[in-house]
C-alpha atoms as a PDB file:
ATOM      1  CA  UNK A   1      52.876 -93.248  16.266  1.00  0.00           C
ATOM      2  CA  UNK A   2      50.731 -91.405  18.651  1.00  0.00           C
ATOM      3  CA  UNK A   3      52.990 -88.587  17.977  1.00  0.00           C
ATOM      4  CA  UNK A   4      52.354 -88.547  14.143  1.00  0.00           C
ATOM      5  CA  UNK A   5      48.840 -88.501  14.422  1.00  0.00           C
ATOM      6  CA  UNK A   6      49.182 -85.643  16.948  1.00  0.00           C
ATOM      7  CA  UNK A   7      51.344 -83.609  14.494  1.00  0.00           C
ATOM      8  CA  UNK A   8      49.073 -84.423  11.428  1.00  0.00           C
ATOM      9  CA  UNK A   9      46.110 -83.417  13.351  1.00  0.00           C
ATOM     10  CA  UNK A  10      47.524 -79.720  14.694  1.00  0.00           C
ATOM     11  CA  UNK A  11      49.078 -79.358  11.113  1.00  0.00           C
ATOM     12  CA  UNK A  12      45.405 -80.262   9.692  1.00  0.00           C
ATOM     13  CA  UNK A  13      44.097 -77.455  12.506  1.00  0.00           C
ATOM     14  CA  UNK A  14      46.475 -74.949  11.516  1.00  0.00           C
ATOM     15  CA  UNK A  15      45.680 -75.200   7.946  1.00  0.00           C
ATOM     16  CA  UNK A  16      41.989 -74.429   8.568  1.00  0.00           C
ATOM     17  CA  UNK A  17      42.854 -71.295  10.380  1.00  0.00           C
ATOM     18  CA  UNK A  18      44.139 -69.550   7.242  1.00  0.00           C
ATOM     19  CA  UNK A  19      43.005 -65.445   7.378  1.00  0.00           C
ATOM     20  CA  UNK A  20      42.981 -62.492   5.786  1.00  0.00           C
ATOM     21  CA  UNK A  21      46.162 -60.220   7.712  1.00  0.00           C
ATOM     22  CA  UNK A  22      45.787 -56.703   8.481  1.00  0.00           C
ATOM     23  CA  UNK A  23      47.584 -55.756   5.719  1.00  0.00           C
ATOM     24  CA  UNK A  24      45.840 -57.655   3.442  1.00  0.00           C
ATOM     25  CA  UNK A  25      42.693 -55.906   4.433  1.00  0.00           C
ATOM     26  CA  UNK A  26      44.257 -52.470   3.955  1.00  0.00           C
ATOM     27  CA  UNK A  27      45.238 -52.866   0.912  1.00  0.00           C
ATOM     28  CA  UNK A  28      41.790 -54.668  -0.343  1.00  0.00           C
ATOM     29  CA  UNK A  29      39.761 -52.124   1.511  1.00  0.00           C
ATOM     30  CA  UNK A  30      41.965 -48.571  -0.080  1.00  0.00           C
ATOM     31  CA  UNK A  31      41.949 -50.658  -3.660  1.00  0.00           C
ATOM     32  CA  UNK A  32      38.235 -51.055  -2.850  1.00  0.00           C
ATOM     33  CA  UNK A  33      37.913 -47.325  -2.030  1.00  0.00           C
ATOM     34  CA  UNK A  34      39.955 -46.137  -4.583  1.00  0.00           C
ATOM     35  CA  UNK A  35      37.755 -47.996  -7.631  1.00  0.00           C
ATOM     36  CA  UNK A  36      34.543 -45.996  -5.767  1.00  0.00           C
ATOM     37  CA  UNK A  37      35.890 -42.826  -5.857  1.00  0.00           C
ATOM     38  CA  UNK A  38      36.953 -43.043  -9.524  1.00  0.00           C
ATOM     39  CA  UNK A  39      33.178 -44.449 -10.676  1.00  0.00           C
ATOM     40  CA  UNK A  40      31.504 -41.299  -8.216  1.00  0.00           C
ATOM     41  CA  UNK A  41      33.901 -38.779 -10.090  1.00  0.00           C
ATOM     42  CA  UNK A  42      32.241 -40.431 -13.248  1.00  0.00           C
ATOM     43  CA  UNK A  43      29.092 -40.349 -12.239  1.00  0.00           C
ATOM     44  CA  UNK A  44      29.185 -36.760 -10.598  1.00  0.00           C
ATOM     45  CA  UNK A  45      30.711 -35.578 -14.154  1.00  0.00           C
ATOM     46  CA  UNK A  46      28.406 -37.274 -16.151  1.00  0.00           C
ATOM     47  CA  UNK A  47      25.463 -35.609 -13.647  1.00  0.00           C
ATOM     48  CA  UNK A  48      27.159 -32.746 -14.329  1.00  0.00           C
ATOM     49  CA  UNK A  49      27.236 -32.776 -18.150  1.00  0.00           C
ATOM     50  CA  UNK A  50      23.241 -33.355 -18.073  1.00  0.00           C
ATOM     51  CA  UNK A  51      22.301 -30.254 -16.373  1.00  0.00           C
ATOM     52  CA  UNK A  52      24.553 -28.293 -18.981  1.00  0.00           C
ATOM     53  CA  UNK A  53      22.638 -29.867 -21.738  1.00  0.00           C
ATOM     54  CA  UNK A  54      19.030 -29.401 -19.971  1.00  0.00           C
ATOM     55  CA  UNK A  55      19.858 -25.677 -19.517  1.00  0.00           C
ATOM     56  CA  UNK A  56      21.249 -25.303 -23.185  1.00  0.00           C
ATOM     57  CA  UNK A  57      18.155 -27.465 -24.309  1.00  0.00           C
ATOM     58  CA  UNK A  58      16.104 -25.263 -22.066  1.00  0.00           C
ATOM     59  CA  UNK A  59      17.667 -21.920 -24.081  1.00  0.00           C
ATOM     60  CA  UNK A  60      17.279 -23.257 -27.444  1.00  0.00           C
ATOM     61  CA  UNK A  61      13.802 -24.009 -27.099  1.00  0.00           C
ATOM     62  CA  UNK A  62      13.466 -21.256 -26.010  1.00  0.00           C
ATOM     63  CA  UNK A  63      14.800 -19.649 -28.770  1.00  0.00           C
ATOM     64  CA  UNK A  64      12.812 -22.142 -31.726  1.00  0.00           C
ATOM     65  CA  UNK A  65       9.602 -20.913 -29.506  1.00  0.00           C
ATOM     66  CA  UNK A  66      10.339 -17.164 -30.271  1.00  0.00           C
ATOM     67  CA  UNK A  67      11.095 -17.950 -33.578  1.00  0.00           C
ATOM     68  CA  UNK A  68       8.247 -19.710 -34.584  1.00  0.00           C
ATOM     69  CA  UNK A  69       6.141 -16.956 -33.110  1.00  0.00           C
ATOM     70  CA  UNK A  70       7.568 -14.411 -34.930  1.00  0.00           C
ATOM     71  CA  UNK A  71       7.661 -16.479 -38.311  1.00  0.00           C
ATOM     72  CA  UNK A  72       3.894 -17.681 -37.635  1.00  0.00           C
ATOM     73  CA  UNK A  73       3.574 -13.868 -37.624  1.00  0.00           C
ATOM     74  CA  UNK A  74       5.169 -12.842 -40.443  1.00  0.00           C
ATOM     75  CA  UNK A  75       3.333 -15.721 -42.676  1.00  0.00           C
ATOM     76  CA  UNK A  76       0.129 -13.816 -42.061  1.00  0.00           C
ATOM     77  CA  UNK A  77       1.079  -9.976 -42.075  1.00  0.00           C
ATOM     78  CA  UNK A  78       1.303  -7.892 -44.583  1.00  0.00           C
ATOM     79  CA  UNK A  79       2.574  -3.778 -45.281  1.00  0.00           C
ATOM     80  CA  UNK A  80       5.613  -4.500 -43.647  1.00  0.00           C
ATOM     81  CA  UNK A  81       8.195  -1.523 -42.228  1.00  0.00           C
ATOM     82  CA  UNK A  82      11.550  -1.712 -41.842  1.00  0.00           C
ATOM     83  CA  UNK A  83      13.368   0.627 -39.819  1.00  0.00           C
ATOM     84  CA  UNK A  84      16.326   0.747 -37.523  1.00  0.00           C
ATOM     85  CA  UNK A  85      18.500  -0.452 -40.444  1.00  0.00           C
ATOM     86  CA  UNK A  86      17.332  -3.913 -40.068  1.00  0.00           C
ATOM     87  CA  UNK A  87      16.897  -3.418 -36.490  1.00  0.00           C
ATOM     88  CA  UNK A  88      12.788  -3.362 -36.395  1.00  0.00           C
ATOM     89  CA  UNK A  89      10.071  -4.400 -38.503  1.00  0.00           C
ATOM     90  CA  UNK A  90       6.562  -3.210 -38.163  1.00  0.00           C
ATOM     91  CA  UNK A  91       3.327  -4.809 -40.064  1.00  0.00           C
ATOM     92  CA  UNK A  92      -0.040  -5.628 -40.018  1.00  0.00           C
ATOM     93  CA  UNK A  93      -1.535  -9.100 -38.512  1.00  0.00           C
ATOM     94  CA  UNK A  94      -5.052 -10.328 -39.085  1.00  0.00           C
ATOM     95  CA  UNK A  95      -5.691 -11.454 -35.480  1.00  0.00           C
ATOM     96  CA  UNK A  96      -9.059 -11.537 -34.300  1.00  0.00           C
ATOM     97  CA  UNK A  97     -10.781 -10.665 -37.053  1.00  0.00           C
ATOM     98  CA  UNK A  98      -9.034  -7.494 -37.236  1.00  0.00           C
ATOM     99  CA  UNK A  99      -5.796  -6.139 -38.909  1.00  0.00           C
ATOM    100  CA  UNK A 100      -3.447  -5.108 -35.623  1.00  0.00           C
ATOM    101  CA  UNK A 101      -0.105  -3.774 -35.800  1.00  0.00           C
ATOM    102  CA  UNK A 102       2.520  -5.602 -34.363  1.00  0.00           C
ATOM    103  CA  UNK A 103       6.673  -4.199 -34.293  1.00  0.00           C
ATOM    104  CA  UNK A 104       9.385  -6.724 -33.724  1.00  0.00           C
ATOM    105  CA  UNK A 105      12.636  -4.535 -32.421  1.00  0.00           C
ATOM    106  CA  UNK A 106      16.120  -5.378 -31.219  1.00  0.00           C
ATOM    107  CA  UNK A 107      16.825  -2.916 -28.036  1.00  0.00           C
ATOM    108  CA  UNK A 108      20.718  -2.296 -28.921  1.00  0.00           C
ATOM    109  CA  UNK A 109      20.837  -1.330 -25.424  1.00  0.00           C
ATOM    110  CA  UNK A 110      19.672  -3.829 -23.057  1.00  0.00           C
ATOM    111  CA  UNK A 111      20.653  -6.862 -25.317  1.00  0.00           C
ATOM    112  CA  UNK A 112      16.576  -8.054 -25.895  1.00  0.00           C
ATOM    113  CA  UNK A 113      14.378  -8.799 -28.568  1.00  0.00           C
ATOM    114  CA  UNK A 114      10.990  -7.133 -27.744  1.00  0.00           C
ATOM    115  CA  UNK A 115       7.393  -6.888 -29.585  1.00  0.00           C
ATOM    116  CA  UNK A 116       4.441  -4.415 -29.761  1.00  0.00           C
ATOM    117  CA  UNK A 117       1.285  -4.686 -30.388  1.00  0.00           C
ATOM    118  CA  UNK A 118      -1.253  -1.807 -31.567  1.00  0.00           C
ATOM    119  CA  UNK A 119       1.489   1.125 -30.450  1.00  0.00           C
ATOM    120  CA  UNK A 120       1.602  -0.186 -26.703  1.00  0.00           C
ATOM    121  CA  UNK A 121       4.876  -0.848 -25.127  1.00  0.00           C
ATOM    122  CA  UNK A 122       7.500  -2.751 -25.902  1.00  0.00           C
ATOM    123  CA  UNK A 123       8.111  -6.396 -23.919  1.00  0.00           C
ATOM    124  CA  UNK A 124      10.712  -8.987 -23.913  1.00  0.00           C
ATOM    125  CA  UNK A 125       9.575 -11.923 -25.669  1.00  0.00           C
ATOM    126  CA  UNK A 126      12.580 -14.011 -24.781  1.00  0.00           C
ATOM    127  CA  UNK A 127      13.933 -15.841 -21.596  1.00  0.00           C
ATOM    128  CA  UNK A 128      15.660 -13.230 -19.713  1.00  0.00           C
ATOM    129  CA  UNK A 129      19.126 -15.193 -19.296  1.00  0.00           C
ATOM    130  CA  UNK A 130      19.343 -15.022 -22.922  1.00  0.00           C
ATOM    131  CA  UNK A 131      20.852 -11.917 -24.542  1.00  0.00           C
ATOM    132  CA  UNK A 132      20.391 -10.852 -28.223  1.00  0.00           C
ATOM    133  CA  UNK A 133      23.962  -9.980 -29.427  1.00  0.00           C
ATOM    134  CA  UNK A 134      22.509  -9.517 -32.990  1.00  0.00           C
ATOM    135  CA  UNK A 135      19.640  -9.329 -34.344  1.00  0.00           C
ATOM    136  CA  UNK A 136      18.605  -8.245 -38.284  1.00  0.00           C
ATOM    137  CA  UNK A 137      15.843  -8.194 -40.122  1.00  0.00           C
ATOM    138  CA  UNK A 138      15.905  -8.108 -43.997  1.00  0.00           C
ATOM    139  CA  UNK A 139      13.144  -8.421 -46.622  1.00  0.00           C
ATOM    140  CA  UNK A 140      13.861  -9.882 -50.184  1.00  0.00           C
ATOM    141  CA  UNK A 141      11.536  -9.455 -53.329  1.00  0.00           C
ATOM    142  CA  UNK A 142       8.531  -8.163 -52.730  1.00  0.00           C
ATOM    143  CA  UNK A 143       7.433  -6.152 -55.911  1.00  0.00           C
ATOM    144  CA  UNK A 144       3.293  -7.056 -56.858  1.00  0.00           C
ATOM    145  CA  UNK A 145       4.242  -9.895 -58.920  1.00  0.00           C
ATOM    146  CA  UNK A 146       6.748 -11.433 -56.577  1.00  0.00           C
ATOM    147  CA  UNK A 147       6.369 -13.401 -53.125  1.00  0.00           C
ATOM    148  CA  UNK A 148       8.393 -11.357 -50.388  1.00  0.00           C
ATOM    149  CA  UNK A 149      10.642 -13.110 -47.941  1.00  0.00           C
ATOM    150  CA  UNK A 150      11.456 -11.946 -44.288  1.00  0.00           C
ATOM    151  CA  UNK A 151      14.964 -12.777 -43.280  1.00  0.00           C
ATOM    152  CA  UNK A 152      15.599 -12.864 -39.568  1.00  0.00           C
ATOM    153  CA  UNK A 153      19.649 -13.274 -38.725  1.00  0.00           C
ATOM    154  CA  UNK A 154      19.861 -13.942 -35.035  1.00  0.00           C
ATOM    155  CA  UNK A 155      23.241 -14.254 -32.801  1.00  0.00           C
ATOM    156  CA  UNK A 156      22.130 -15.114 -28.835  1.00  0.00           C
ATOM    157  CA  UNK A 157      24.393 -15.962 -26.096  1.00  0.00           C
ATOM    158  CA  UNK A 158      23.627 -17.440 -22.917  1.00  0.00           C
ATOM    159  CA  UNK A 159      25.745 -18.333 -19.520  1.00  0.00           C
ATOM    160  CA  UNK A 160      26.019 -21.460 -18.117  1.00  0.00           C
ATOM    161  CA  UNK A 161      28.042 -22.169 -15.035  1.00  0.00           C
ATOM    162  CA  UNK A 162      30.273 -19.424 -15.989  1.00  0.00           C
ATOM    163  CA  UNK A 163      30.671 -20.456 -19.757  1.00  0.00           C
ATOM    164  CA  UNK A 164      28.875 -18.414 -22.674  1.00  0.00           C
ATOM    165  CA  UNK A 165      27.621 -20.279 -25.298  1.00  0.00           C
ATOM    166  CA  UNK A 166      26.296 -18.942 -28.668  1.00  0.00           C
ATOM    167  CA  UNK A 167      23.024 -19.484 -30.879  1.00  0.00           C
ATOM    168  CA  UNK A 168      23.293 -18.415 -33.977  1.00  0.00           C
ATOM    169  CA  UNK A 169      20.181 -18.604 -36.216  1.00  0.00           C
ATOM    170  CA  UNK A 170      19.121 -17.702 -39.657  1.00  0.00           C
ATOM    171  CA  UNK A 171      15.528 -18.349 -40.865  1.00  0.00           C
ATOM    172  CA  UNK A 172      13.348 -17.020 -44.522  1.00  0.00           C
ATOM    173  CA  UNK A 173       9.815 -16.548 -43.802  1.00  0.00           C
ATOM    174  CA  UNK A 174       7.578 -15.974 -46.369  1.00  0.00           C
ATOM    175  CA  UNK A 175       4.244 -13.777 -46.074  1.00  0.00           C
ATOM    176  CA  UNK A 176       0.948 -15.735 -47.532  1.00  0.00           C
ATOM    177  CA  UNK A 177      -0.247 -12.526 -49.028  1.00  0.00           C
ATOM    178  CA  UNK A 178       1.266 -12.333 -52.719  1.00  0.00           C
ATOM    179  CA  UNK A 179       2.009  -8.294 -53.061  1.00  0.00           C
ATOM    180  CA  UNK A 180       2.673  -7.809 -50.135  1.00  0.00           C
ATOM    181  CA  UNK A 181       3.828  -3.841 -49.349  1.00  0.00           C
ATOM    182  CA  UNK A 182       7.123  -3.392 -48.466  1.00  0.00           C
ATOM    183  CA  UNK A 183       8.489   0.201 -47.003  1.00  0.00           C
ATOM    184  CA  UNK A 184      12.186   0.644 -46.076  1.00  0.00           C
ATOM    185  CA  UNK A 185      12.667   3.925 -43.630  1.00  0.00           C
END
């Protein structure tokens, strides 16, 4: 009987020695490494994806900024000019308690939308990784009976990590003046 107990007791021993084999590690520890690599290619792609829409939230703001400025503008000018078919419009703005002339022009050749005040030079009122690809200016009504609206039809492109992307934007602005003069050249 001795020898029973001896066998149940080194079968009870080797029963509590139960472990993981090397290749049982392997695998767990690849399967393990594996699953991390595929949640840091998420997360690098999703880190990724949020830059791209900071810079393009960046642009358009931008963009609405300029806009804004310009329409603010418009709202209290009046004798407005087109020229450049379209391409520049010149007026009169009641800014510090005196009428000033300020020209809004698209520079066909470097791609920019620029404004002048009083005759001095022209300068880039936009972010300069943005690039006007269009820009138009139109004017609707206007006769001394009728309200006048200013049509601005813009088309801007910007790159981002090698990938153009496009704005386009169309806004009426309407001066506060009713009459307002209206010259086409």
């Amino acid at each position: 009987m001795n020898f029973k107990k001896s066998l149940k007791i080194t079968t009870n021993f080797k029963n509590k020695r139960k472990a993981f084999t090397l290749v049982e590690v392997l695998v767990s520890v690849s399967l393990f490494l594996m699953a991390i690599i595929a949640i840091s290619q998420v997360y690098i792609s999703v880190i990724r994806s949020e830059r791209l829409a900071y810079a393009l939230l960046n642009s358009e703001n931008n963009i609405r900024n300029t806009l804004e400025s310009m329409a603010r503008s418009f709202r209290l000018g009046k004798d407005f000019r087109l020229t450049d078919n379209g391409g520049q419009i010149c007026f009169e703005y009641f800014l510090d308690g005196n009428w000033q002339n300020i020209c809004y022009r698209f520079n066909r050749t470097d791609s920019i939308l620029q404004k002048s005040y009083q005759g001095g030079p022209y300068v880039s009122i936009l972010d300069p990784l943005l690039e006007v690809n269009h820009l138009q200016f139109y004017i609707k009504g206007g006769d001394p009976n009728s309200q006048a609206s200013i049509i601005i039809i813009m088309e801007i492109s910007i790159p981002v990590k090698k990938q153009e992307y496009f704005f386009n934007l169309q806004t009426a602005v309407t001066p506060r003046y009713l009459g307002v003069t209206i010259l086409e050249e």
